[in-house]
PDB file of N, CA and C in Angstrom:
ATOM      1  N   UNK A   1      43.930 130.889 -11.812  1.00  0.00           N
ATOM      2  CA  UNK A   1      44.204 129.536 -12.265  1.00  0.00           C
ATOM      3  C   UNK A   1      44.843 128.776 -11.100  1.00  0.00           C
ATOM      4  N   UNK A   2      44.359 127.167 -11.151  1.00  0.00           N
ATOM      5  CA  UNK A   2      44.927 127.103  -9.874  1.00  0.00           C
ATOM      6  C   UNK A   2      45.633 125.419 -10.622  1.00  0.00           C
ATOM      7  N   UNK A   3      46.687 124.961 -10.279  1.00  0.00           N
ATOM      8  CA  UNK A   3      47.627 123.800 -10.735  1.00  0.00           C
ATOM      9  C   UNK A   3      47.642 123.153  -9.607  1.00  0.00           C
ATOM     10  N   UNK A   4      47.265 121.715  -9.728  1.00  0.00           N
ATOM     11  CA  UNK A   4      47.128 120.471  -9.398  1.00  0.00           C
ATOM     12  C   UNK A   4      47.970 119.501  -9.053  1.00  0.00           C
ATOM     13  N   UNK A   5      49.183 119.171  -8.487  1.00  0.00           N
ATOM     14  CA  UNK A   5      50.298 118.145  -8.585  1.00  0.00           C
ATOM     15  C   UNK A   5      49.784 117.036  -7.517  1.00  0.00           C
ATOM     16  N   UNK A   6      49.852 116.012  -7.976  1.00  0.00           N
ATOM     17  CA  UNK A   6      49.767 115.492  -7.166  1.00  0.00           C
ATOM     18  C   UNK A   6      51.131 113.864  -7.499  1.00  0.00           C
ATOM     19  N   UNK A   7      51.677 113.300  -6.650  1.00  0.00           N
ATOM     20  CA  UNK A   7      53.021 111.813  -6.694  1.00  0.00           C
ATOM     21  C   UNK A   7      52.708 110.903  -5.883  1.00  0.00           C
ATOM     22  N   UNK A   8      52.333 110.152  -6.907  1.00  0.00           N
ATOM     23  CA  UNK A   8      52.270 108.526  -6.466  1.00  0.00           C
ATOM     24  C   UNK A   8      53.337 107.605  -6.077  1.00  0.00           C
ATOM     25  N   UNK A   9      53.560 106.782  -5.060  1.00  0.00           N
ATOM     26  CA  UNK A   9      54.290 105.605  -4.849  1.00  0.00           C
ATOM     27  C   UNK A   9      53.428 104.302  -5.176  1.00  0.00           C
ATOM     28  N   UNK A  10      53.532 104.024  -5.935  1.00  0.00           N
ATOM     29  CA  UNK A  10      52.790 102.566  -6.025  1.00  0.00           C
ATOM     30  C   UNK A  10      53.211 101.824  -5.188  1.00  0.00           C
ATOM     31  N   UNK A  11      52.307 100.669  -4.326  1.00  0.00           N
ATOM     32  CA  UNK A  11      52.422  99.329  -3.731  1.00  0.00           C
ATOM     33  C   UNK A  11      53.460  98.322  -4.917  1.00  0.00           C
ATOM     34  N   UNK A  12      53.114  98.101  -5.996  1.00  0.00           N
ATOM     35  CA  UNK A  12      54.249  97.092  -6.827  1.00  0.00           C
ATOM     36  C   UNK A  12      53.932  98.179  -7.854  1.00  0.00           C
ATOM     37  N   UNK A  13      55.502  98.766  -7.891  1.00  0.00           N
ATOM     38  CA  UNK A  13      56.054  99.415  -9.078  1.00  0.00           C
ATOM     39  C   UNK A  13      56.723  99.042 -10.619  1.00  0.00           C
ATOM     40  N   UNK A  14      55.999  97.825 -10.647  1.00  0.00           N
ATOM     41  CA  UNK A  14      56.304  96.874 -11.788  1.00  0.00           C
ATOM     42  C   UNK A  14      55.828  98.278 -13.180  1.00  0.00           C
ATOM     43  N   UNK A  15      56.231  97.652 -14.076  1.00  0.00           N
ATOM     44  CA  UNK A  15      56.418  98.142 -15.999  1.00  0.00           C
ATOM     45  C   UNK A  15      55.045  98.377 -15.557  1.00  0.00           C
ATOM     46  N   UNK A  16      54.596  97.526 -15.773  1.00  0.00           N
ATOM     47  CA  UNK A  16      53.008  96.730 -16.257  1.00  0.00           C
ATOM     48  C   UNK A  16      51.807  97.975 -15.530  1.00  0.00           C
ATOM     49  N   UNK A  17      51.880  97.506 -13.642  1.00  0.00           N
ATOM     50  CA  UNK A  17      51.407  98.998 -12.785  1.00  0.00           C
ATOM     51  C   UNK A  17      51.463 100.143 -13.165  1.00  0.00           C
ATOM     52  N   UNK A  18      53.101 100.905 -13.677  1.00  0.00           N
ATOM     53  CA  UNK A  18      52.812 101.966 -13.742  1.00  0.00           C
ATOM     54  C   UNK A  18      52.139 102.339 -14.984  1.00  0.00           C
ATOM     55  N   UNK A  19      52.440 101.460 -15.935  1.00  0.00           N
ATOM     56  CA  UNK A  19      51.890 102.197 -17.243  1.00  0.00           C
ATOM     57  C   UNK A  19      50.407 101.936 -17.298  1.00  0.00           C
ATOM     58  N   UNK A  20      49.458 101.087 -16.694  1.00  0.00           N
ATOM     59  CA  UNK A  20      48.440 100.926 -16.203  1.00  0.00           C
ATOM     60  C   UNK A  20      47.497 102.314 -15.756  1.00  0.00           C
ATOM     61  N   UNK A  21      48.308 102.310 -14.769  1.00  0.00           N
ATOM     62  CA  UNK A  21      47.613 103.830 -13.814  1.00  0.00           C
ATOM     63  C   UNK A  21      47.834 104.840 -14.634  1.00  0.00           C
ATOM     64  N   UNK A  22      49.281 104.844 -15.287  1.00  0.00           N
ATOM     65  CA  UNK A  22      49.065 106.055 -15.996  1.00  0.00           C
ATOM     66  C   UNK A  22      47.959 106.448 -17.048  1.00  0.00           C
ATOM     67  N   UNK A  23      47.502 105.462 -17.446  1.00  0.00           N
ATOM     68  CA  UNK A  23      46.451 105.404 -18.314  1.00  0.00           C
ATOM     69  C   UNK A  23      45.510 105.776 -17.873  1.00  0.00           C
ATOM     70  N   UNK A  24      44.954 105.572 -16.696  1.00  0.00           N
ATOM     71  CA  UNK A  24      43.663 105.385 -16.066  1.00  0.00           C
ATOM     72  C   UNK A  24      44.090 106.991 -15.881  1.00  0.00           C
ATOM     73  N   UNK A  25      45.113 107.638 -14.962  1.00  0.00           N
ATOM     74  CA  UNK A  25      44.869 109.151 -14.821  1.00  0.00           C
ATOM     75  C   UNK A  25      44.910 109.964 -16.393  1.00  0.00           C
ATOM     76  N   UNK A  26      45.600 108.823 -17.728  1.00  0.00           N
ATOM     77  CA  UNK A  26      45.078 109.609 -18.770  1.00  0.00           C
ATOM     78  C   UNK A  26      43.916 109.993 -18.942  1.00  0.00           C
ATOM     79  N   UNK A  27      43.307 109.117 -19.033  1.00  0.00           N
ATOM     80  CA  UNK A  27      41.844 109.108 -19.489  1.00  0.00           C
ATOM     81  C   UNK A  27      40.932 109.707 -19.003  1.00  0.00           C
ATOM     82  N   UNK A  28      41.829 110.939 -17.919  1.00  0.00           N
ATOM     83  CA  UNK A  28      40.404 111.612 -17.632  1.00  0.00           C
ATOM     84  C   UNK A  28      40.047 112.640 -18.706  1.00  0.00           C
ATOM     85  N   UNK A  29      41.441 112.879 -19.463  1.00  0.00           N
ATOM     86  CA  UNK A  29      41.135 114.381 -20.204  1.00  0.00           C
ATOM     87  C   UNK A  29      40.333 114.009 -20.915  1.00  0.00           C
ATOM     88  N   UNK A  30      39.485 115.481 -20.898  1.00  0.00           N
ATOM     89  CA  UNK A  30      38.231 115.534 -22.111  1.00  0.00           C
ATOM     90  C   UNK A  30      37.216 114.959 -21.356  1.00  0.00           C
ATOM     91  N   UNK A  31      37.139 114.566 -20.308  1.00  0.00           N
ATOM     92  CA  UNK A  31      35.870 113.806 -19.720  1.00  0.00           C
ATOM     93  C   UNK A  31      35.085 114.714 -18.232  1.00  0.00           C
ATOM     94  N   UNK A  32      35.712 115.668 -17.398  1.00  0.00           N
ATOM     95  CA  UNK A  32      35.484 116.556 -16.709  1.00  0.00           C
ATOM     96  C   UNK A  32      35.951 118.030 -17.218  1.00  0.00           C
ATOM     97  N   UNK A  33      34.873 118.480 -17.388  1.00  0.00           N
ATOM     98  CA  UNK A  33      34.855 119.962 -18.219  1.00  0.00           C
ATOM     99  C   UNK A  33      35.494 120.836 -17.475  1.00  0.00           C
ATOM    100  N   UNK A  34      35.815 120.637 -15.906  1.00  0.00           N
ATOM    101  CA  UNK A  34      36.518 121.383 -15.291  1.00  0.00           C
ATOM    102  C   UNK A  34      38.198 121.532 -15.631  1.00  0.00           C
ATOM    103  N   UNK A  35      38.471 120.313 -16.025  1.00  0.00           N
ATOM    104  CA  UNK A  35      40.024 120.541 -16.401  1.00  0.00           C
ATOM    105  C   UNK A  35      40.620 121.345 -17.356  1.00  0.00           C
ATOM    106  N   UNK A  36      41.531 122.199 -17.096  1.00  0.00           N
ATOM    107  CA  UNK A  36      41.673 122.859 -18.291  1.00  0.00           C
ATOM    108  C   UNK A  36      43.010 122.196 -19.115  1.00  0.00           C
ATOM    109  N   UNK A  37      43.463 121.851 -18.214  1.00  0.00           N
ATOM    110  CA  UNK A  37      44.787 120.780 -18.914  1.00  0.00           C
ATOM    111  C   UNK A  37      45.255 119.776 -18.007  1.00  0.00           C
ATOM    112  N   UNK A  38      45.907 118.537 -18.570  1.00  0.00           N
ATOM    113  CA  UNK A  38      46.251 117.282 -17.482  1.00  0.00           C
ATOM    114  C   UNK A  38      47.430 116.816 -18.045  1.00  0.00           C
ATOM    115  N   UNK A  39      48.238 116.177 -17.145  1.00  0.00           N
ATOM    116  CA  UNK A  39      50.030 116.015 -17.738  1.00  0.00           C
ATOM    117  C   UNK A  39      50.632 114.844 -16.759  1.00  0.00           C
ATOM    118  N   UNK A  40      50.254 113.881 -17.762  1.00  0.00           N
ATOM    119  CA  UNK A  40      50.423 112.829 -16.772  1.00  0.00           C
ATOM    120  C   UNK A  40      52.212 111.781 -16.938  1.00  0.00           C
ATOM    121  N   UNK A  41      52.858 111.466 -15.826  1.00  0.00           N
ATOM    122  CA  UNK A  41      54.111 111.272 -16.202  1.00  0.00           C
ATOM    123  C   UNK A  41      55.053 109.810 -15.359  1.00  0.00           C
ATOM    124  N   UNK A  42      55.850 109.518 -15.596  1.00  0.00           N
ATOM    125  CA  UNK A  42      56.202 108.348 -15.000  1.00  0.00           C
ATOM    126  C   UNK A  42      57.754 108.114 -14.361  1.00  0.00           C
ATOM    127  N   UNK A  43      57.861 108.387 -13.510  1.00  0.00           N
ATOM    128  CA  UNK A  43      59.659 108.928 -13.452  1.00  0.00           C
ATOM    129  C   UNK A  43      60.845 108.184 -13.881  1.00  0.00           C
ATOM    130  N   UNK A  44      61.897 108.342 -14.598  1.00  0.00           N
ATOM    131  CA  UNK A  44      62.669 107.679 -14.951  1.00  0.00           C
ATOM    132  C   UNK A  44      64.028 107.648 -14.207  1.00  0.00           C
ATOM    133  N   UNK A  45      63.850 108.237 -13.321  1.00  0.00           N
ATOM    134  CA  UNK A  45      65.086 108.928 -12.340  1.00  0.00           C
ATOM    135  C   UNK A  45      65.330 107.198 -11.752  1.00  0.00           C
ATOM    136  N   UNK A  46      64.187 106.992 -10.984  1.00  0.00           N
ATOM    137  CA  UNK A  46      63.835 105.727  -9.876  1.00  0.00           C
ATOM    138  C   UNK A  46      64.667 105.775  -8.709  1.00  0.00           C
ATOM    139  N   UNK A  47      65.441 106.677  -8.089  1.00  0.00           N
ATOM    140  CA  UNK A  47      65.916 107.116  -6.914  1.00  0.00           C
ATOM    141  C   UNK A  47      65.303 106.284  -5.833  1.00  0.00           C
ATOM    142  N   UNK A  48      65.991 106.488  -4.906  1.00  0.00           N
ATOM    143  CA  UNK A  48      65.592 106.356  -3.170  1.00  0.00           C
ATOM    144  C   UNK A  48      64.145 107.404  -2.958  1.00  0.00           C
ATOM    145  N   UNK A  49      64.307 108.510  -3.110  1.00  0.00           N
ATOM    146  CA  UNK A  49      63.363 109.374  -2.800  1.00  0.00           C
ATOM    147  C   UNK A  49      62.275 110.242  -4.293  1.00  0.00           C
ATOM    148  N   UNK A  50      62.568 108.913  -5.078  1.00  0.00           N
ATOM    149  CA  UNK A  50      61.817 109.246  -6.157  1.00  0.00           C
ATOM    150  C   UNK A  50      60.360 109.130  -5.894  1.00  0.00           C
ATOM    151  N   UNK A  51      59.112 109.221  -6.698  1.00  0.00           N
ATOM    152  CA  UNK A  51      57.846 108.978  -6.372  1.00  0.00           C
ATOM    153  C   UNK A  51      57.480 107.941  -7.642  1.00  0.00           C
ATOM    154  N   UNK A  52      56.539 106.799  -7.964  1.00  0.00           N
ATOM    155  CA  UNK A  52      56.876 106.443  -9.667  1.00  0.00           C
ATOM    156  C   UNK A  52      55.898 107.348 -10.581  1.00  0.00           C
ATOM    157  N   UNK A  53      55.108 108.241 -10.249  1.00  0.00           N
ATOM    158  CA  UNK A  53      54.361 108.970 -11.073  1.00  0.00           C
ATOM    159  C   UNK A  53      53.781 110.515 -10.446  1.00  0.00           C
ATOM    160  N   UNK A  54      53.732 111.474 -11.563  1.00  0.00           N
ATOM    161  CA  UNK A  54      53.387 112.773 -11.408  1.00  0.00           C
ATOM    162  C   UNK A  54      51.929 112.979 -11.970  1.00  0.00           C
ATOM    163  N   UNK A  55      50.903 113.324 -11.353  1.00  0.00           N
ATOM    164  CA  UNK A  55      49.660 113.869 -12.346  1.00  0.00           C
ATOM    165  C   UNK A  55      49.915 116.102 -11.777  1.00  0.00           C
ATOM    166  N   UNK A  56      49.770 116.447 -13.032  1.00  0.00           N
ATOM    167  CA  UNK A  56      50.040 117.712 -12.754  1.00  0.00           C
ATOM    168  C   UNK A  56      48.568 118.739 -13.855  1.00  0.00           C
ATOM    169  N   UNK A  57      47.746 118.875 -13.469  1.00  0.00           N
ATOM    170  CA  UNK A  57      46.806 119.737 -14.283  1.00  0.00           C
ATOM    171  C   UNK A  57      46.298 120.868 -13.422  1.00  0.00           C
ATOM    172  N   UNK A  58      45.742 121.885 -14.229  1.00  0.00           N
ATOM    173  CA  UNK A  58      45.158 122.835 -13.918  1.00  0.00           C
ATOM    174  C   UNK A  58      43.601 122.842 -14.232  1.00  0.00           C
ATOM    175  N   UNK A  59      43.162 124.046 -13.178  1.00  0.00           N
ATOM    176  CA  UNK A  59      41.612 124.210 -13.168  1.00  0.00           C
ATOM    177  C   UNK A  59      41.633 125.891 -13.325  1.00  0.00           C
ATOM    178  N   UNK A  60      40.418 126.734 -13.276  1.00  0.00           N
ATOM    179  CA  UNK A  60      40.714 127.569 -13.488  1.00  0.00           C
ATOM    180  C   UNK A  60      40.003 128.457 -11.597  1.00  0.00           C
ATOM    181  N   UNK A  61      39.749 127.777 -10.894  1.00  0.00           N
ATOM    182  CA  UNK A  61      39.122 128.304  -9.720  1.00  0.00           C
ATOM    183  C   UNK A  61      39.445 126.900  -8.727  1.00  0.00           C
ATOM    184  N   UNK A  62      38.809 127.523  -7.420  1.00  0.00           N
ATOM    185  CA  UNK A  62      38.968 126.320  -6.398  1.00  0.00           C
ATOM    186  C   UNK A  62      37.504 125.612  -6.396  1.00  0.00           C
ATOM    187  N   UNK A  63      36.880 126.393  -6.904  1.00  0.00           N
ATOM    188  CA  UNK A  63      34.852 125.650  -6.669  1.00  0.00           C
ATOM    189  C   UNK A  63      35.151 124.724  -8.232  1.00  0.00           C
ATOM    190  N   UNK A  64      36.076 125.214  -9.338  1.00  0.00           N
ATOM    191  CA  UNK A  64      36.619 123.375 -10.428  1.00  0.00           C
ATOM    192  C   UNK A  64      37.363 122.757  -9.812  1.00  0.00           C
ATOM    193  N   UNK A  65      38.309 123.103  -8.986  1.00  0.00           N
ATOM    194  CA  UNK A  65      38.623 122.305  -8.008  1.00  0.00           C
ATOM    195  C   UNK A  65      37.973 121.763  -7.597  1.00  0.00           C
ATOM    196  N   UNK A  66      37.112 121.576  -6.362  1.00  0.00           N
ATOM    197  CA  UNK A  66      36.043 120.989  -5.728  1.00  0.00           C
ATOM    198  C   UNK A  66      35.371 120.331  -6.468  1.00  0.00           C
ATOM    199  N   UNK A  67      34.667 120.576  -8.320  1.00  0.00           N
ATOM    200  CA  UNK A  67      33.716 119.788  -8.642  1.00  0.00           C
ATOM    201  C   UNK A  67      34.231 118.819  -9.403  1.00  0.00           C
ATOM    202  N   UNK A  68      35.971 119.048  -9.650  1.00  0.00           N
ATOM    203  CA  UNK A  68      36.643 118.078 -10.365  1.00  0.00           C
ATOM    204  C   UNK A  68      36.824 116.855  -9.213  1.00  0.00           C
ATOM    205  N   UNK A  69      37.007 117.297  -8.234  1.00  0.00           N
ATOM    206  CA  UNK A  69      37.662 116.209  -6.931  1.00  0.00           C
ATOM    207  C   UNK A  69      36.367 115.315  -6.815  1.00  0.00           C
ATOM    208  N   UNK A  70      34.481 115.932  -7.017  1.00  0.00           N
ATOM    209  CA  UNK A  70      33.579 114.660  -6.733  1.00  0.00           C
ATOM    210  C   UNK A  70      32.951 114.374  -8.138  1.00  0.00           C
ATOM    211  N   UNK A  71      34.192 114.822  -9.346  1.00  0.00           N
ATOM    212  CA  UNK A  71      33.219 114.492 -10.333  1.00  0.00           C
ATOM    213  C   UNK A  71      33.279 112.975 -10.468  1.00  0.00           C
ATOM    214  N   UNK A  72      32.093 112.158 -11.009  1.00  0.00           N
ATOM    215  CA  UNK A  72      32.035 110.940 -10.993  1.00  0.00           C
ATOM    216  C   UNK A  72      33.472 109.896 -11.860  1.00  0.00           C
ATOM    217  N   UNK A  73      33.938 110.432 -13.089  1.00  0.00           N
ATOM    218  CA  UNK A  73      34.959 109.845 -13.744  1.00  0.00           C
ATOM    219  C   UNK A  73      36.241 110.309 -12.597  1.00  0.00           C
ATOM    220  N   UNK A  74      36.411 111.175 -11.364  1.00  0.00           N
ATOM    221  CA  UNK A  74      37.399 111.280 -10.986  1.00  0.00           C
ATOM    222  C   UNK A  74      37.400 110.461  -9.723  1.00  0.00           C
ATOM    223  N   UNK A  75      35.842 110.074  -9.203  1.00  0.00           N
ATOM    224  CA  UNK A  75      35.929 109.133  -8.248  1.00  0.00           C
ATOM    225  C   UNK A  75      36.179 108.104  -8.535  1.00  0.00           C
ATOM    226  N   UNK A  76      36.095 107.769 -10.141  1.00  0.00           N
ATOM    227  CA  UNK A  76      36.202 106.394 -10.327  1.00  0.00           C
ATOM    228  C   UNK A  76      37.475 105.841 -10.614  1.00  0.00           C
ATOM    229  N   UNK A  77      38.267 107.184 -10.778  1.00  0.00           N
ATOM    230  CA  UNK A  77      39.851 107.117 -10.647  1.00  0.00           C
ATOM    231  C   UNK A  77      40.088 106.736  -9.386  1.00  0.00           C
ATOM    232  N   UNK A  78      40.118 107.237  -8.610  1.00  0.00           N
ATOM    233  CA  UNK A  78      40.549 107.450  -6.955  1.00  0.00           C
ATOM    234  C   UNK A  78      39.783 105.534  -6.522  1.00  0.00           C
ATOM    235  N   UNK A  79      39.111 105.665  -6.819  1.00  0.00           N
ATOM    236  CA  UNK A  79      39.074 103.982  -6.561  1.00  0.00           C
ATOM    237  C   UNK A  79      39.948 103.421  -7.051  1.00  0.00           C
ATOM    238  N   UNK A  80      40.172 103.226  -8.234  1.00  0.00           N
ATOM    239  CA  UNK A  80      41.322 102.523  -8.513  1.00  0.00           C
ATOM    240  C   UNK A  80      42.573 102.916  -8.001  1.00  0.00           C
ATOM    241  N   UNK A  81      43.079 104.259  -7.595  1.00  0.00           N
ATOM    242  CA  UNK A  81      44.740 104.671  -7.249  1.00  0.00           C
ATOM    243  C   UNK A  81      44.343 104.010  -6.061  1.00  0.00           C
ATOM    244  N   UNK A  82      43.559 103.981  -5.189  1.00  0.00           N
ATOM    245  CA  UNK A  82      43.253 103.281  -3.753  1.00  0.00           C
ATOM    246  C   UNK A  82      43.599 102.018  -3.819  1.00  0.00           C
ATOM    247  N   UNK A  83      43.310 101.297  -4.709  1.00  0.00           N
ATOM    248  CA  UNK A  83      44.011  99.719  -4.927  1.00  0.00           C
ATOM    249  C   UNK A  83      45.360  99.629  -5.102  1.00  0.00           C
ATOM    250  N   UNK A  84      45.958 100.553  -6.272  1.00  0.00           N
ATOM    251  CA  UNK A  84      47.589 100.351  -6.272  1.00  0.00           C
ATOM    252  C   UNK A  84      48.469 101.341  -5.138  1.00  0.00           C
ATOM    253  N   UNK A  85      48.339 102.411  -4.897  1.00  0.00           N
ATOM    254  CA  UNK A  85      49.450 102.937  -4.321  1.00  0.00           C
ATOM    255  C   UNK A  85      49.436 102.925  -3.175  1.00  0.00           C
ATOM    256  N   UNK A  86      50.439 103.322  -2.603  1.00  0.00           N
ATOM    257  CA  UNK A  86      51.237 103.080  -1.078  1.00  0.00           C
ATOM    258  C   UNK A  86      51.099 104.479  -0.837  1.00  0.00           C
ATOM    259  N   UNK A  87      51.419 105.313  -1.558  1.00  0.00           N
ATOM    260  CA  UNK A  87      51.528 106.731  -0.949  1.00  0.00           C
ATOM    261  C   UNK A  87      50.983 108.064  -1.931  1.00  0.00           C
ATOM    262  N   UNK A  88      50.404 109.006  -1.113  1.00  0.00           N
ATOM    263  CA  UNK A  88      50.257 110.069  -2.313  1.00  0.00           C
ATOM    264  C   UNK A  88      50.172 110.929  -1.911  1.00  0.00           C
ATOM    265  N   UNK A  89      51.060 112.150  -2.649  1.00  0.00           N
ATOM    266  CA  UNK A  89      51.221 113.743  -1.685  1.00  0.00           C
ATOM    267  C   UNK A  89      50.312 114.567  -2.336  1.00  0.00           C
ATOM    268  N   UNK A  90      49.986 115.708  -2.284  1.00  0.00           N
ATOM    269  CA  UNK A  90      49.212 116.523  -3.416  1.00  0.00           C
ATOM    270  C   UNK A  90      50.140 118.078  -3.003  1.00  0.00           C
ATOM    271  N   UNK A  91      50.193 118.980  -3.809  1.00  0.00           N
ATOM    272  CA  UNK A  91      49.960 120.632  -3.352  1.00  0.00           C
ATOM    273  C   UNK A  91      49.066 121.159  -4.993  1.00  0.00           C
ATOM    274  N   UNK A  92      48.454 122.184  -4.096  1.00  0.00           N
ATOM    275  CA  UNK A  92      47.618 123.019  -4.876  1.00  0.00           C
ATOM    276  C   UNK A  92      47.753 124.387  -4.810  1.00  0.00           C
ATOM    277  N   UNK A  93      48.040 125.165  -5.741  1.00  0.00           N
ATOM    278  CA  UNK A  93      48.490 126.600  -5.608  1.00  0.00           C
ATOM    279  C   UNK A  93      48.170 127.302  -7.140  1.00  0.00           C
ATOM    280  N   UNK A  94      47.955 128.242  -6.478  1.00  0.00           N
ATOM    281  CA  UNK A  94      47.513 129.389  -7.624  1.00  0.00           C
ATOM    282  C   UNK A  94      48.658 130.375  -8.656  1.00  0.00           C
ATOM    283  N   UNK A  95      48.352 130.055 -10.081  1.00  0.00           N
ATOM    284  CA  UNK A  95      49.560 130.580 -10.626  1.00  0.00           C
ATOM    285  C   UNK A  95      48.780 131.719 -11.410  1.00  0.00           C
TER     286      UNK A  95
END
């Protein structure tokens, strides 16, 4: 099994933005058969070195990895995070 994290900084971290995007990374569940679970979140901390959002799911291999990253509903995510955020880290590791 392999888990997914990836933290967003949005460009404008307004109400409105984050709960926006969060939606859009909702909506993938149930739509790429590769996912086996998705956990999408919004930080309430808001620190200096906070991020404003967490997407955290699992796959069960690195080749659902790979077919989740060009599946078409996930490119059509990644277009849109390309419009709002400023920054985005990922790690991927096997549990």
């Amino acid at each position: 099994m392999i888990k997914h994290i990836v933290f967003f900084k949005l460009k404008e971290p307004t109400t409105d933005n984050i709960e926006r995007t969060v939606q859009v990374l909702r909506d993938m569940e149930g739509k790429i058969p590769q996912l086996r679970s998705l956990e999408v979140g919004s930080d309430i901390v808001r620190s200096e070195r906070s991020y404003d959002l967490a997407l955290i799911s699992e796959v069960e291999t690195l080749e659902d990895l790979q077919a989740y990253q060009v599946h078409p509903v996930h490119q059509e995510v990644i277009r849109y995070i390309n419009t709002v955020k400023d920054v985005s880290i990922s790690v991927d590791y096997e549990i």
